[in-house]
Protein backbone atom coordinates (compact mmCIF):
# COMPACT_ATOMS: atom_id res chain seq x y z
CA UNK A 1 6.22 13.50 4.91
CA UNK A 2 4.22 12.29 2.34
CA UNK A 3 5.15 12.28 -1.33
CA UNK A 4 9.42 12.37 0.06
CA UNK A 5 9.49 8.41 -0.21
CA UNK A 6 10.18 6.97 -3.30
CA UNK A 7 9.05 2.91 -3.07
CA UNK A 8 12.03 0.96 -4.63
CA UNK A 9 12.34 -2.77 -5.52
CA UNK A 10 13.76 -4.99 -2.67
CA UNK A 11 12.30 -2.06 0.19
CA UNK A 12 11.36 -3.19 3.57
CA UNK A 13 7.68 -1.07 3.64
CA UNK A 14 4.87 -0.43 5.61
CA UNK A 15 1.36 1.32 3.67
CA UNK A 16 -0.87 2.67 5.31
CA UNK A 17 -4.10 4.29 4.44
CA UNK A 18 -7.77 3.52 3.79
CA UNK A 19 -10.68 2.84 0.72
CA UNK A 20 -14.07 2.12 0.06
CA UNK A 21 -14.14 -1.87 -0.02
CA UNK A 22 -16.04 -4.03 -2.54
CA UNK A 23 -19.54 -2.68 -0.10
CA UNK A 24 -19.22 0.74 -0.55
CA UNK A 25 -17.92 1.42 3.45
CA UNK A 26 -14.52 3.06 4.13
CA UNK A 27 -12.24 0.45 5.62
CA UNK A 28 -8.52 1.63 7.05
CA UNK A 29 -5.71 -0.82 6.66
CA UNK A 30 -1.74 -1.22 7.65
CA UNK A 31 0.67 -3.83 5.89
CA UNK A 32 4.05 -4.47 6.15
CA UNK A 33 6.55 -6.12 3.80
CA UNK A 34 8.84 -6.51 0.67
CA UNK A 35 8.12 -4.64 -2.41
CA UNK A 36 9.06 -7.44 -5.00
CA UNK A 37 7.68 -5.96 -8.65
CA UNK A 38 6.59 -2.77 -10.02
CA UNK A 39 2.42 -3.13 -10.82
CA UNK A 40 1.70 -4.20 -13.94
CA UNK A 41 -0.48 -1.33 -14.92
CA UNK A 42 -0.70 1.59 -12.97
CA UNK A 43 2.47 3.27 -11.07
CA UNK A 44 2.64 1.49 -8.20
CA UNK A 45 4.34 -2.13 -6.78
CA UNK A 46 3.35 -5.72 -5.00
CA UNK A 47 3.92 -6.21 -1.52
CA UNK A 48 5.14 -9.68 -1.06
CA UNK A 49 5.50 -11.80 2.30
CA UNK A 50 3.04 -9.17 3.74
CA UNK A 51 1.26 -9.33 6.92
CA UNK A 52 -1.82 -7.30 7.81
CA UNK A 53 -0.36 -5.39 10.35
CA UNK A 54 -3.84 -5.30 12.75
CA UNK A 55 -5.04 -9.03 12.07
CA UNK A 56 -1.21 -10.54 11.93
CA UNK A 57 -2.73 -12.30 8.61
CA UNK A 58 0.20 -12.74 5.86
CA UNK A 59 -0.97 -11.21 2.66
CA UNK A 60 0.82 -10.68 -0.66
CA UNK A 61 -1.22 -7.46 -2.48
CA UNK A 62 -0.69 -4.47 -5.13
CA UNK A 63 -0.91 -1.81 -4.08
CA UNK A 64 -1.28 2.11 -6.17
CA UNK A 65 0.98 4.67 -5.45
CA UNK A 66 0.85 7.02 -2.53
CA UNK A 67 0.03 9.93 -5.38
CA UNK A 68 -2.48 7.92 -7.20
CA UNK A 69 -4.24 6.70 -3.94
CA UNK A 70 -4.14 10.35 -2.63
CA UNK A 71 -5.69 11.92 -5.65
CA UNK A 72 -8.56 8.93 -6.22
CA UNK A 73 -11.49 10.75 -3.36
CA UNK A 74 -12.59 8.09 -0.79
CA UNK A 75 -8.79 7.01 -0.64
CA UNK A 76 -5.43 7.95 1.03
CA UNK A 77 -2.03 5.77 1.41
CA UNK A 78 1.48 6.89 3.05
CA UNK A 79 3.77 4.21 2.27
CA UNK A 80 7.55 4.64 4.29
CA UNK A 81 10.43 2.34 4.37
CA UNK A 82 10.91 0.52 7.87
């Protein structure tokens, strides 16, 4: 179902995906929240009032669309209203 969901302003979200962190290792993650502004430079949006769905850690991050993510190798994101 990836690629249906277009991410608006004000959506209830939940990404999920993985990258290569600031180390160089390939690190999974899940957050859920508010999208609250587009990114300032790339398409994508800011999560805001996020947690860290595995840790239960708020968080406020950008995050890169789900086609941007999905065509950058190392990295994948499906992002879905909830």
């Amino acid at each position: 179902m990836a690629g249906t969901y277009e991410p608006r302003h004000g959506d209830r979200v939940r990404v999920e995906g993985h990258g290569i962190n600031f180390r160089g290792q390939t690190k999974s993650f899940a957050y859920e929240g508010v999208i609250d502004r587009p990114h300032p430079d790339l398409p994508g949006f800011r999560l805001a009032g996020g947690i860290n769905v595995v840790t239960g850690e708020p968080k406020t991050s950008w995050f890169s669309s789900d086609e941007q993510m999905n065509s950058t190798p190392g990295y994948g994101q499906t992002t879905w209203p909830i």
